[in-house]
PDB file of N, CA and C in Angstrom:
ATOM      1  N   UNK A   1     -42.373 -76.513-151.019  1.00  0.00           N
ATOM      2  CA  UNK A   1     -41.602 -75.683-150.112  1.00  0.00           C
ATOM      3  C   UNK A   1     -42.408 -75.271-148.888  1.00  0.00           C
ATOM      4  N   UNK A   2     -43.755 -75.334-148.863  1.00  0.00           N
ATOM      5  CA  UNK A   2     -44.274 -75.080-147.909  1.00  0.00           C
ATOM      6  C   UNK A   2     -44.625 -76.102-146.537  1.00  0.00           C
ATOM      7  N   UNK A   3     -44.014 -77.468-146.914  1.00  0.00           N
ATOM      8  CA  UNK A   3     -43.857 -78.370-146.212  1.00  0.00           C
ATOM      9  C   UNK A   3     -42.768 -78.218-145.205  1.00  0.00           C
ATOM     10  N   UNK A   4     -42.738 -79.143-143.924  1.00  0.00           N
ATOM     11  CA  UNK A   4     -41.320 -79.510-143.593  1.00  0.00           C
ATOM     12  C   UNK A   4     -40.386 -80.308-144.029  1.00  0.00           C
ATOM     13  N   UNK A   5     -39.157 -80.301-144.439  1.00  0.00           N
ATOM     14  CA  UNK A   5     -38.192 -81.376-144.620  1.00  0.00           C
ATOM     15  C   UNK A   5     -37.596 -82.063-143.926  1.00  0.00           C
ATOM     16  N   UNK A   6     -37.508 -83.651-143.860  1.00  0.00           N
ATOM     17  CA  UNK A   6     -36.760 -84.273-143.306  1.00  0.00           C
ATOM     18  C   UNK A   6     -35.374 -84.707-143.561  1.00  0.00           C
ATOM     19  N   UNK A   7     -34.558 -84.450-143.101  1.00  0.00           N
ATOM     20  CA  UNK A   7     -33.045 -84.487-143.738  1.00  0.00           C
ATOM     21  C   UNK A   7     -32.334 -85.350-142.568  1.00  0.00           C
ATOM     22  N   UNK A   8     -31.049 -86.173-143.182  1.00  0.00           N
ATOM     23  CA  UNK A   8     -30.048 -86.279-142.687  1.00  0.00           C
ATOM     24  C   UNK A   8     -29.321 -85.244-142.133  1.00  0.00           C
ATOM     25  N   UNK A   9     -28.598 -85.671-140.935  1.00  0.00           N
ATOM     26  CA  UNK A   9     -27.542 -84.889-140.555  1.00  0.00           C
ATOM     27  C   UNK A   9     -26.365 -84.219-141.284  1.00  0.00           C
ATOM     28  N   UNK A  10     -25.762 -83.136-141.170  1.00  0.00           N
ATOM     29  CA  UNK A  10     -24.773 -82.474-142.287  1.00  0.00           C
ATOM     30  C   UNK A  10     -23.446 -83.743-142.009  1.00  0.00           C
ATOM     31  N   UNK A  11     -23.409 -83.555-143.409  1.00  0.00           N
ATOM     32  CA  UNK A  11     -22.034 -84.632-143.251  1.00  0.00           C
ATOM     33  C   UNK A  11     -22.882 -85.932-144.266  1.00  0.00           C
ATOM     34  N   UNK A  12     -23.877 -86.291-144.335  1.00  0.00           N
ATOM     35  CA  UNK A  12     -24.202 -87.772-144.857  1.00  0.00           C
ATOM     36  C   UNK A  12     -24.297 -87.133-146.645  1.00  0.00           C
ATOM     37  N   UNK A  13     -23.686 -88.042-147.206  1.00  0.00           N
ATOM     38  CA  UNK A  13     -23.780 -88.227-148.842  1.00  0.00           C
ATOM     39  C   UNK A  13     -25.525 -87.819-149.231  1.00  0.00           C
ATOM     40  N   UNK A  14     -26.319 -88.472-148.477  1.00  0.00           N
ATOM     41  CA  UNK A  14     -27.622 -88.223-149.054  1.00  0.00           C
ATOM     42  C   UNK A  14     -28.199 -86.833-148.998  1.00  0.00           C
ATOM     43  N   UNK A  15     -27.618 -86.576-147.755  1.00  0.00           N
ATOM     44  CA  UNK A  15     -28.189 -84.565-147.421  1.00  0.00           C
ATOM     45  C   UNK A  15     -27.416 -83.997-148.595  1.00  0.00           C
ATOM     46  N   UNK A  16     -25.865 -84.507-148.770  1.00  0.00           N
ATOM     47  CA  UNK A  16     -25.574 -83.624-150.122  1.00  0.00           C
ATOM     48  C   UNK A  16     -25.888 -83.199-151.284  1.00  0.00           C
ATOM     49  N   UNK A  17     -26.312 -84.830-151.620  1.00  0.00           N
ATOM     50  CA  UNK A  17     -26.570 -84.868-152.937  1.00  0.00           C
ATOM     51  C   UNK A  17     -28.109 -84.129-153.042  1.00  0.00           C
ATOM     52  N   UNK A  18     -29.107 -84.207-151.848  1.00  0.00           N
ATOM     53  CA  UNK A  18     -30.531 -83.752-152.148  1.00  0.00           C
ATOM     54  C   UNK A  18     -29.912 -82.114-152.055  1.00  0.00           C
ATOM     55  N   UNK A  19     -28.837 -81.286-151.452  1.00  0.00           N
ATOM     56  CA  UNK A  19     -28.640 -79.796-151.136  1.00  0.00           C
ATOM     57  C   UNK A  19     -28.290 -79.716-153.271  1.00  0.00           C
ATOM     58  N   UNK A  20     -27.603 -80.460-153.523  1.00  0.00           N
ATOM     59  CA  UNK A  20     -26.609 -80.269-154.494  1.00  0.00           C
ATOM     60  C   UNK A  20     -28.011 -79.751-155.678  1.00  0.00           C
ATOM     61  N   UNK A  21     -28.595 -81.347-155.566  1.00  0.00           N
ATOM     62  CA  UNK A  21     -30.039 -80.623-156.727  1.00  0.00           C
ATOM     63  C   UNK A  21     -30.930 -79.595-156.164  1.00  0.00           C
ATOM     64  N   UNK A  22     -31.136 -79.026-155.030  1.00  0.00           N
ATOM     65  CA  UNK A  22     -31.770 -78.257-154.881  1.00  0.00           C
ATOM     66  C   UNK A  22     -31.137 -76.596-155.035  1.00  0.00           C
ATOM     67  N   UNK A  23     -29.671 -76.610-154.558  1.00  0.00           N
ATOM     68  CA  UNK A  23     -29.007 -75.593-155.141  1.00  0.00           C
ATOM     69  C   UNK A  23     -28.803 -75.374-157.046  1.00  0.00           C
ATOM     70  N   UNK A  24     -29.006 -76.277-157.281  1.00  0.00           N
ATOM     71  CA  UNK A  24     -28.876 -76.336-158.766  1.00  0.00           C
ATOM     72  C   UNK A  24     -30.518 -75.556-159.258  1.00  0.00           C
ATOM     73  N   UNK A  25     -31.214 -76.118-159.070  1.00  0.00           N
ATOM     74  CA  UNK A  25     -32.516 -75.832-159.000  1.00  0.00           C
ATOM     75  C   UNK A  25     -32.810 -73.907-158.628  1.00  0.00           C
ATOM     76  N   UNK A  26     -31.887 -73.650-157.943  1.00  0.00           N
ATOM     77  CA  UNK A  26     -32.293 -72.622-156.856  1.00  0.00           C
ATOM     78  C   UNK A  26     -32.836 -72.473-155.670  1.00  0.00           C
ATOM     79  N   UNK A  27     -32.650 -73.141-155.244  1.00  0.00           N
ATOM     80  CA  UNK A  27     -33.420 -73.345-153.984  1.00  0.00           C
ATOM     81  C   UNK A  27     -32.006 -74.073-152.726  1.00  0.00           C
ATOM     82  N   UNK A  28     -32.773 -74.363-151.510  1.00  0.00           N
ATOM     83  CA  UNK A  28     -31.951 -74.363-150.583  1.00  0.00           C
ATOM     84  C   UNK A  28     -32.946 -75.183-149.399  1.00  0.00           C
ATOM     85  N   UNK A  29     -32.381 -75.736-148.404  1.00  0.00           N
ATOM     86  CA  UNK A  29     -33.034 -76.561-147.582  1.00  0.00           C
ATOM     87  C   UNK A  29     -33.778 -75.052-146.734  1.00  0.00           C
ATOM     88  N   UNK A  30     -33.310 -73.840-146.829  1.00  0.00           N
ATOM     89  CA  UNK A  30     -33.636 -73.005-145.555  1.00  0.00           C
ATOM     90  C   UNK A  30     -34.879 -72.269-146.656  1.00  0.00           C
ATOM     91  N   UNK A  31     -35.265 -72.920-148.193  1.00  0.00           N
ATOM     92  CA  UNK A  31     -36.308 -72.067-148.421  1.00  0.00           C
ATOM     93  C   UNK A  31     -37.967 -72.831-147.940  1.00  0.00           C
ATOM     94  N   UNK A  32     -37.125 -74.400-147.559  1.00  0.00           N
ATOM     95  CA  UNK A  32     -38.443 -74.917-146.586  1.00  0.00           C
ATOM     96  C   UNK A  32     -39.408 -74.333-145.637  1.00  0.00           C
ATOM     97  N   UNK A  33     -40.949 -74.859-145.413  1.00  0.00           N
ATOM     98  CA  UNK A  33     -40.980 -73.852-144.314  1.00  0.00           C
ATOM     99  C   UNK A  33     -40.033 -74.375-143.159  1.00  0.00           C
ATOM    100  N   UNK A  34     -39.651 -75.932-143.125  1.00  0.00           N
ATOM    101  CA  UNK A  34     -39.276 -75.860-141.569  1.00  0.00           C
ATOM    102  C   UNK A  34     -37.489 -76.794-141.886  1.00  0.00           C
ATOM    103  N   UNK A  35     -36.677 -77.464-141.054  1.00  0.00           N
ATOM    104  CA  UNK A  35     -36.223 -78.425-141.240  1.00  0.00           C
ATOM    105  C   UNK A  35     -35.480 -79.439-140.155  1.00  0.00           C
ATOM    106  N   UNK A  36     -35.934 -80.570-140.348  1.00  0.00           N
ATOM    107  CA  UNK A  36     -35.708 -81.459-139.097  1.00  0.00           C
ATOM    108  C   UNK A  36     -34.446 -82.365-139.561  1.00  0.00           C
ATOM    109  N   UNK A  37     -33.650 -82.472-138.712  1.00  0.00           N
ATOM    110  CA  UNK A  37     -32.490 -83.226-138.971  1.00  0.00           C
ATOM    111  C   UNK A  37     -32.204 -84.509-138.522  1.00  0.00           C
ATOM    112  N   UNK A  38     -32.306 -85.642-138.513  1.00  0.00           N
ATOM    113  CA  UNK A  38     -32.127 -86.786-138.386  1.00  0.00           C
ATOM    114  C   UNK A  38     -31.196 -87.611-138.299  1.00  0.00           C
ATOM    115  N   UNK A  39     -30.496 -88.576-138.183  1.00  0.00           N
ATOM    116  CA  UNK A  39     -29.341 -89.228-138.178  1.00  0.00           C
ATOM    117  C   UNK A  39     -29.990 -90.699-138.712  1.00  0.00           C
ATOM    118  N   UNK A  40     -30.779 -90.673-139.613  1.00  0.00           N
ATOM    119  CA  UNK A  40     -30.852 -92.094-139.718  1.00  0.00           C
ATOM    120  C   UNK A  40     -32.519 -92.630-140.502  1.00  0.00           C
ATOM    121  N   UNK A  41     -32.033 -92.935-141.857  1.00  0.00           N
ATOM    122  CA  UNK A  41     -32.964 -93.605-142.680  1.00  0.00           C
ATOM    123  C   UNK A  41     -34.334 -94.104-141.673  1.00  0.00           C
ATOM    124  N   UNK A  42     -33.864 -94.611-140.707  1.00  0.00           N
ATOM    125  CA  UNK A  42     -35.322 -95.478-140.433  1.00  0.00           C
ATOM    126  C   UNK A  42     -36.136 -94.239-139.138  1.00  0.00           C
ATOM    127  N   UNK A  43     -34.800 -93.453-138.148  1.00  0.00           N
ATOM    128  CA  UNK A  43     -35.996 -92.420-137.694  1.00  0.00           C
ATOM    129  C   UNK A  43     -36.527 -91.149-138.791  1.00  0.00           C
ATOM    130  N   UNK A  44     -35.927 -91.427-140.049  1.00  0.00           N
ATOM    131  CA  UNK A  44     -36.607 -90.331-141.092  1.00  0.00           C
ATOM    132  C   UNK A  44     -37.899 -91.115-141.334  1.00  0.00           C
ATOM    133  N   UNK A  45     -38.003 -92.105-141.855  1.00  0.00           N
ATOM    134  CA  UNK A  45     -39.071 -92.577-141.974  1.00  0.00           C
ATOM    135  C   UNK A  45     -40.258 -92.694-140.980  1.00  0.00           C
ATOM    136  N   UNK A  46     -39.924 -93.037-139.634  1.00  0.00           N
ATOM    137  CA  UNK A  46     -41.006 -92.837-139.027  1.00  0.00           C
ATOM    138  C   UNK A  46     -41.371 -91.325-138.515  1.00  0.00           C
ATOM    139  N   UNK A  47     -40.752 -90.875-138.556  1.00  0.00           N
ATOM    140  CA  UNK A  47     -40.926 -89.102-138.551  1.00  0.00           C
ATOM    141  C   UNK A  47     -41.714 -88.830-140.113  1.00  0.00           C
ATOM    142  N   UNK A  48     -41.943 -89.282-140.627  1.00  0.00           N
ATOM    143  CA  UNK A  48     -42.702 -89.400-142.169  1.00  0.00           C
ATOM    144  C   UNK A  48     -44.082 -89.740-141.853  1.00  0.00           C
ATOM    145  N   UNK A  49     -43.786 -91.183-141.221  1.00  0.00           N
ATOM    146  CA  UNK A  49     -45.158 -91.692-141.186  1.00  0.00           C
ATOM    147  C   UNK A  49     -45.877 -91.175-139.824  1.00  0.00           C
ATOM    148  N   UNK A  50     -45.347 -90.468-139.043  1.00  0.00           N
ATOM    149  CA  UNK A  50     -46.024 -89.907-138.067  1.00  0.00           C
ATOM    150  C   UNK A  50     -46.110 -88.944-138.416  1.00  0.00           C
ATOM    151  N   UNK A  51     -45.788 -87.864-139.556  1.00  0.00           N
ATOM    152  CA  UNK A  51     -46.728 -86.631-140.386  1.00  0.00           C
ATOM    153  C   UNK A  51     -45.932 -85.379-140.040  1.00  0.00           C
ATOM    154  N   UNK A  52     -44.963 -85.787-139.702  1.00  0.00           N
ATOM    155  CA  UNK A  52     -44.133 -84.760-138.990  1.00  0.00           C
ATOM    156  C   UNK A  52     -43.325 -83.636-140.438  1.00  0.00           C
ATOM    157  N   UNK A  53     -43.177 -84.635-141.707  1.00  0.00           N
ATOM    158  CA  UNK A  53     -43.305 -84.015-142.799  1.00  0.00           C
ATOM    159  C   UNK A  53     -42.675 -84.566-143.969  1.00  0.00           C
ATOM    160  N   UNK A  54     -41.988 -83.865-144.701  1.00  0.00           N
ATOM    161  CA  UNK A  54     -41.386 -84.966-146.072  1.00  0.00           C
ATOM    162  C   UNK A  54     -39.915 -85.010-146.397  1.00  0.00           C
ATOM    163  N   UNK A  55     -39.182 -86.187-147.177  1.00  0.00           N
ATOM    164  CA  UNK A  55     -38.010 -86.612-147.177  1.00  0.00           C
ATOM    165  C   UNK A  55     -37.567 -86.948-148.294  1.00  0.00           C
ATOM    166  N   UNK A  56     -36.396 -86.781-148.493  1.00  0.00           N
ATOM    167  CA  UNK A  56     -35.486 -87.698-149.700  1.00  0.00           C
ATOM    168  C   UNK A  56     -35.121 -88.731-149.365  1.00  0.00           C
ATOM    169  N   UNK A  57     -35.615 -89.965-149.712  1.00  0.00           N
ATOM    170  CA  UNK A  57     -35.100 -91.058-149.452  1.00  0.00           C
ATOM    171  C   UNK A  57     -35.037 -91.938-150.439  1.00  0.00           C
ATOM    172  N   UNK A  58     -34.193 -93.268-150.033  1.00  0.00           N
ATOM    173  CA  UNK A  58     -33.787 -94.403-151.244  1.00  0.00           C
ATOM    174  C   UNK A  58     -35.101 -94.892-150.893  1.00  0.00           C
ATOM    175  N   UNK A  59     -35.656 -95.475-152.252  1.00  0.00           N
ATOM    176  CA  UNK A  59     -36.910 -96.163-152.329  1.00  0.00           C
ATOM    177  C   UNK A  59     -36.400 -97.608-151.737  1.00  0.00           C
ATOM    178  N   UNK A  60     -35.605 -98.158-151.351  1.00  0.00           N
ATOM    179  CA  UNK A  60     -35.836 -99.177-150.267  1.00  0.00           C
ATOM    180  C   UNK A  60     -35.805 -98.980-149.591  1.00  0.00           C
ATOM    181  N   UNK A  61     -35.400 -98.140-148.695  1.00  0.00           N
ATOM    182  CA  UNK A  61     -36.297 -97.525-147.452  1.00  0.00           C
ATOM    183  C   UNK A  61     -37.155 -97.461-146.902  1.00  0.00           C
ATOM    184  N   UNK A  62     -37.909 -97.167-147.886  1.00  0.00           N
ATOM    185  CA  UNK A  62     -39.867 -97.290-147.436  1.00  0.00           C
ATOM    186  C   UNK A  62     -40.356 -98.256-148.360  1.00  0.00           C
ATOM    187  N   UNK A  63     -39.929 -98.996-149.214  1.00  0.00           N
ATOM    188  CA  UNK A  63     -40.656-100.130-150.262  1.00  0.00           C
ATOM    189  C   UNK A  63     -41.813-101.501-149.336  1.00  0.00           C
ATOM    190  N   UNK A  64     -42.620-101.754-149.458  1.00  0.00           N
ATOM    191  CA  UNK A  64     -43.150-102.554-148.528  1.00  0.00           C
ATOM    192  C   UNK A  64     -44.065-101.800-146.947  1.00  0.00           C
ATOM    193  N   UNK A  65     -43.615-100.588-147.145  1.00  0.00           N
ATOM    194  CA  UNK A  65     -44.054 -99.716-145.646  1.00  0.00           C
ATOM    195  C   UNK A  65     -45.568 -99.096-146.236  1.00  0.00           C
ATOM    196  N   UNK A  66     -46.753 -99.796-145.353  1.00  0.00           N
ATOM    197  CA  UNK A  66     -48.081 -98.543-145.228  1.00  0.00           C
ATOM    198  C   UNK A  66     -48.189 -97.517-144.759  1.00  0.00           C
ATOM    199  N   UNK A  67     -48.634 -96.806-145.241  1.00  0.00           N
ATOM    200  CA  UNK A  67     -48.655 -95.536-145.152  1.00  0.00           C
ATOM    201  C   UNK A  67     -47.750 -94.173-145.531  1.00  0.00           C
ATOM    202  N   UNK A  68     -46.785 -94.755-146.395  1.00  0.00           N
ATOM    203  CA  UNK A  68     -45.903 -93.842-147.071  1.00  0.00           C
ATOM    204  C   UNK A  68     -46.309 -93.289-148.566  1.00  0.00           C
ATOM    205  N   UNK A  69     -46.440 -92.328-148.664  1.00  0.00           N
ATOM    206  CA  UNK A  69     -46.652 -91.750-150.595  1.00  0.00           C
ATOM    207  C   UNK A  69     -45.332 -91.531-151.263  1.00  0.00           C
ATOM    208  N   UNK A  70     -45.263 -92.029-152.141  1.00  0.00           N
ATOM    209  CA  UNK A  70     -43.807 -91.451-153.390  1.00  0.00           C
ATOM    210  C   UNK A  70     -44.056 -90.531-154.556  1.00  0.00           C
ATOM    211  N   UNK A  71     -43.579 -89.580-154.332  1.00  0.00           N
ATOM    212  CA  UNK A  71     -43.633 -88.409-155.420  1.00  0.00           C
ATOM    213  C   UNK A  71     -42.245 -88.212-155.320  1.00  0.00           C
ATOM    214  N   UNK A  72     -42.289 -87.864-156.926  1.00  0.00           N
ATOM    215  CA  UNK A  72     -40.831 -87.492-157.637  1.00  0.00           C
ATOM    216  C   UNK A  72     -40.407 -85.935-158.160  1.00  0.00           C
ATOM    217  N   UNK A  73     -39.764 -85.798-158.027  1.00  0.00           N
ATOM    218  CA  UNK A  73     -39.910 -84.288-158.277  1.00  0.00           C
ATOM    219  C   UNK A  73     -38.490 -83.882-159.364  1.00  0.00           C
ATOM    220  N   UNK A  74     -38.986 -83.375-161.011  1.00  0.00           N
ATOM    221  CA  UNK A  74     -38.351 -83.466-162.266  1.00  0.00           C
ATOM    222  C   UNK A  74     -36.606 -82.667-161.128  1.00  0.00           C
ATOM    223  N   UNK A  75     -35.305 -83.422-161.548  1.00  0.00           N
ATOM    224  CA  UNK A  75     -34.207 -82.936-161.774  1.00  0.00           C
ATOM    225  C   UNK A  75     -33.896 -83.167-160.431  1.00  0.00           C
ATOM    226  N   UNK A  76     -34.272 -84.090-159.261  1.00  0.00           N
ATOM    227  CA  UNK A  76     -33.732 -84.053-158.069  1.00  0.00           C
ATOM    228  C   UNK A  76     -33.858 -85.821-157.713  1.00  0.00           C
ATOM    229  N   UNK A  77     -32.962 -86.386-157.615  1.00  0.00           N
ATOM    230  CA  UNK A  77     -32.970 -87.553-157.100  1.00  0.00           C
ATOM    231  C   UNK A  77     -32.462 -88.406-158.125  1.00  0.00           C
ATOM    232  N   UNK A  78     -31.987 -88.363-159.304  1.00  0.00           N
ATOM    233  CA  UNK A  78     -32.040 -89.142-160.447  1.00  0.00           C
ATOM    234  C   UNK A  78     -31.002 -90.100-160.174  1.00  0.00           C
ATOM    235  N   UNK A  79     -29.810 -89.685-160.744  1.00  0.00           N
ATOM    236  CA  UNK A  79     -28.248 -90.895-160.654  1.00  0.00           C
ATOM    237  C   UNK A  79     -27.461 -90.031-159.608  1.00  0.00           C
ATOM    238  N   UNK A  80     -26.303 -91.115-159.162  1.00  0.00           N
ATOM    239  CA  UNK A  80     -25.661 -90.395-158.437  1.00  0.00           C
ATOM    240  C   UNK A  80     -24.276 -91.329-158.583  1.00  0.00           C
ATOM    241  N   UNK A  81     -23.062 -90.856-158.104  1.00  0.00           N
ATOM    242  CA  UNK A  81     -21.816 -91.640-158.023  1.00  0.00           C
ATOM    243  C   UNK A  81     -22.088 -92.513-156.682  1.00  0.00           C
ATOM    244  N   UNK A  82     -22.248 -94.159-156.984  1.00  0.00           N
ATOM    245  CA  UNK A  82     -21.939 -94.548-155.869  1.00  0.00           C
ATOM    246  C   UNK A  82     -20.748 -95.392-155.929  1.00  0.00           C
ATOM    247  N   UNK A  83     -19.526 -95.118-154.356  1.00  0.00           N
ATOM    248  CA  UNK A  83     -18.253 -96.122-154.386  1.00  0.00           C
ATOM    249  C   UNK A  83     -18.062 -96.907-153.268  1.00  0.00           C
ATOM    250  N   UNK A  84     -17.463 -97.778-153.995  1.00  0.00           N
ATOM    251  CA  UNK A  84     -17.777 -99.048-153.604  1.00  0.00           C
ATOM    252  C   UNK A  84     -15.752 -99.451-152.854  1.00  0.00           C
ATOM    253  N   UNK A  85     -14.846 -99.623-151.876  1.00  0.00           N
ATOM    254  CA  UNK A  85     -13.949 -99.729-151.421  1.00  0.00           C
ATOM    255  C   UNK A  85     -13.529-100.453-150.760  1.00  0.00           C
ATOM    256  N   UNK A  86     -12.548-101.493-150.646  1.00  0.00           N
ATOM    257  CA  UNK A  86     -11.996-102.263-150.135  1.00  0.00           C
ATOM    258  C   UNK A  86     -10.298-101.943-149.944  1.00  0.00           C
ATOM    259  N   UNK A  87      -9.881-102.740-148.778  1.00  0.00           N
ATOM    260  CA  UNK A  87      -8.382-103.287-148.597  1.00  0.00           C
ATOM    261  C   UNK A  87      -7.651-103.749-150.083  1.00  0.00           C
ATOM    262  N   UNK A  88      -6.706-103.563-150.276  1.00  0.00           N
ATOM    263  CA  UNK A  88      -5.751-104.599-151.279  1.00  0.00           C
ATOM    264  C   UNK A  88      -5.871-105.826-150.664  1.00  0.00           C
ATOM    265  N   UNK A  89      -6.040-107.060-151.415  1.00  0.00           N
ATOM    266  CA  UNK A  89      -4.858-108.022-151.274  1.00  0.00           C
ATOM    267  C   UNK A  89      -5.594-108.904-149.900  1.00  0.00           C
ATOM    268  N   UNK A  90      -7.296-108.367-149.650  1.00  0.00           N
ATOM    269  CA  UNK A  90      -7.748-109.091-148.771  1.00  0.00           C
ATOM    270  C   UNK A  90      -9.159-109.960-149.243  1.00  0.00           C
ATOM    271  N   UNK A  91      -9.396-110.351-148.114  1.00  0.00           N
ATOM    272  CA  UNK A  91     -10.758-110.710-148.875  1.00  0.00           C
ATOM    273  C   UNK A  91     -12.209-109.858-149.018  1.00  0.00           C
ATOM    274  N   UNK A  92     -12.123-108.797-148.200  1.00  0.00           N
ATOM    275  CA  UNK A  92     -12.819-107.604-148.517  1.00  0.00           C
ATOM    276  C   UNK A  92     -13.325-107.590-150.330  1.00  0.00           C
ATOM    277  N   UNK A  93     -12.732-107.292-151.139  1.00  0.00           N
ATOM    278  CA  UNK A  93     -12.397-107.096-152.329  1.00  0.00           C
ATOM    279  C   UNK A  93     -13.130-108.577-152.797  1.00  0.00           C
ATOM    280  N   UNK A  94     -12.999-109.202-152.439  1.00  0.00           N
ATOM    281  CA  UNK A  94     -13.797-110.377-153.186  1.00  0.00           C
ATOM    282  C   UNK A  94     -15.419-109.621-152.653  1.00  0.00           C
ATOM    283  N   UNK A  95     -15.761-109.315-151.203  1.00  0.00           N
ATOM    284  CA  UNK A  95     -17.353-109.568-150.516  1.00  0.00           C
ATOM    285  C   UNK A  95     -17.470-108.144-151.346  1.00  0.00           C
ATOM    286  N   UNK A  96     -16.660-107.239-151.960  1.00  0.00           N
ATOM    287  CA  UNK A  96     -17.132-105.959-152.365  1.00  0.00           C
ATOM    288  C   UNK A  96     -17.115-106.383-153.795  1.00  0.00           C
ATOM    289  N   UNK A  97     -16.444-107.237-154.196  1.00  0.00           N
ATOM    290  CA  UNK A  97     -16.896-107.512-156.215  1.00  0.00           C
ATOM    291  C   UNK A  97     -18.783-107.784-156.238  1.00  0.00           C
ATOM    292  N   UNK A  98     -18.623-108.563-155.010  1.00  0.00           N
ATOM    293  CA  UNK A  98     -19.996-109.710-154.906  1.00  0.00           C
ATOM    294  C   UNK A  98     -21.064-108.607-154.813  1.00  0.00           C
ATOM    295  N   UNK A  99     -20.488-107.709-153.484  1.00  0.00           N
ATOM    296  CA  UNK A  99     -22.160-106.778-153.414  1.00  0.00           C
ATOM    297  C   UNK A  99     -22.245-105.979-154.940  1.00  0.00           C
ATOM    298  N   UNK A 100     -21.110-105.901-155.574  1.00  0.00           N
ATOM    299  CA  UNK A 100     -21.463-104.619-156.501  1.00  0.00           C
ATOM    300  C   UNK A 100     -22.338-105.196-157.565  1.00  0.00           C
ATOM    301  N   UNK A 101     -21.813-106.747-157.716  1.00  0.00           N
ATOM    302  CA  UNK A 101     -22.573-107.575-158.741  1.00  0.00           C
ATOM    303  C   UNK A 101     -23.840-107.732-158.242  1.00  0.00           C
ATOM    304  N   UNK A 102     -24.440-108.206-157.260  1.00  0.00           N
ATOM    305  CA  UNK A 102     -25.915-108.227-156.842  1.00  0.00           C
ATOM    306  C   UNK A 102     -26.994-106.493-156.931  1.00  0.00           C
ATOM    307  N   UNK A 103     -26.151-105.772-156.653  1.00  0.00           N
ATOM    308  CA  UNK A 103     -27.054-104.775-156.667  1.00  0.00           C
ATOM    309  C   UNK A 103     -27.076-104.262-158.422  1.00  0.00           C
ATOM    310  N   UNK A 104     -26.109-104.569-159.052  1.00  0.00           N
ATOM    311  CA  UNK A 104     -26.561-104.889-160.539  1.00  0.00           C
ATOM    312  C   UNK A 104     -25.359-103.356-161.133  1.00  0.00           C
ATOM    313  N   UNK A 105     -23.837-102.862-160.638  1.00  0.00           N
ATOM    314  CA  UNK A 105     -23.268-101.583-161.031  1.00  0.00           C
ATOM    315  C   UNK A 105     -22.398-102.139-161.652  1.00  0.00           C
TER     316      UNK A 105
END
């Protein structure tokens, strides 16, 4: 808590779900010392690696990147609902069977 946080903008699934375990927890993005808001996985990350401070992010995000550390922290980040949506009756629905099967849900 004595760090800064890097967050998505209000509104993105990922700021929720990191508010959701941290309210569960007790806690709150405003018990940070600081918090920077972002619009976007890849300027969170380099706002990371330029020290500016720390983030919730999907580990492919930074997988392959020097200079990033991963720490986990018990009851925040674990599973989450992800959905997956298409058109009826198009071919959407086929390219959305396909991604759901590759990423393995």
């Amino acid at each position: 808590l004595d760090e800064t946080i890097i967050v998505r903008e209000k509104g993105s699934g990922t700021r929720e779900m990191f508010e959701r375990d941290l309210n569960s927890m007790g806690y709150s993005l405003s018990s940070f010392k600081r918090v920077i808001e972002l619009s976007s996985f890849k300027l969170i990350r380099e706002a990371v690696l330029e020290g500016l401070g720390i983030s919730f992010l999907y580990k492919s995000v930074i997988e392959g990147v020097k200079g990033i550390d991963i720490f986990g922290v018990e009851g925040i980040g674990n599973e989450h609902e992800f959905n997956v949506v298409s058109l009826k009756n198009t071919q959407a629905q086929r390219y959305a069977e396909r991604f759901v099967g590759e990423i393995g849900m």
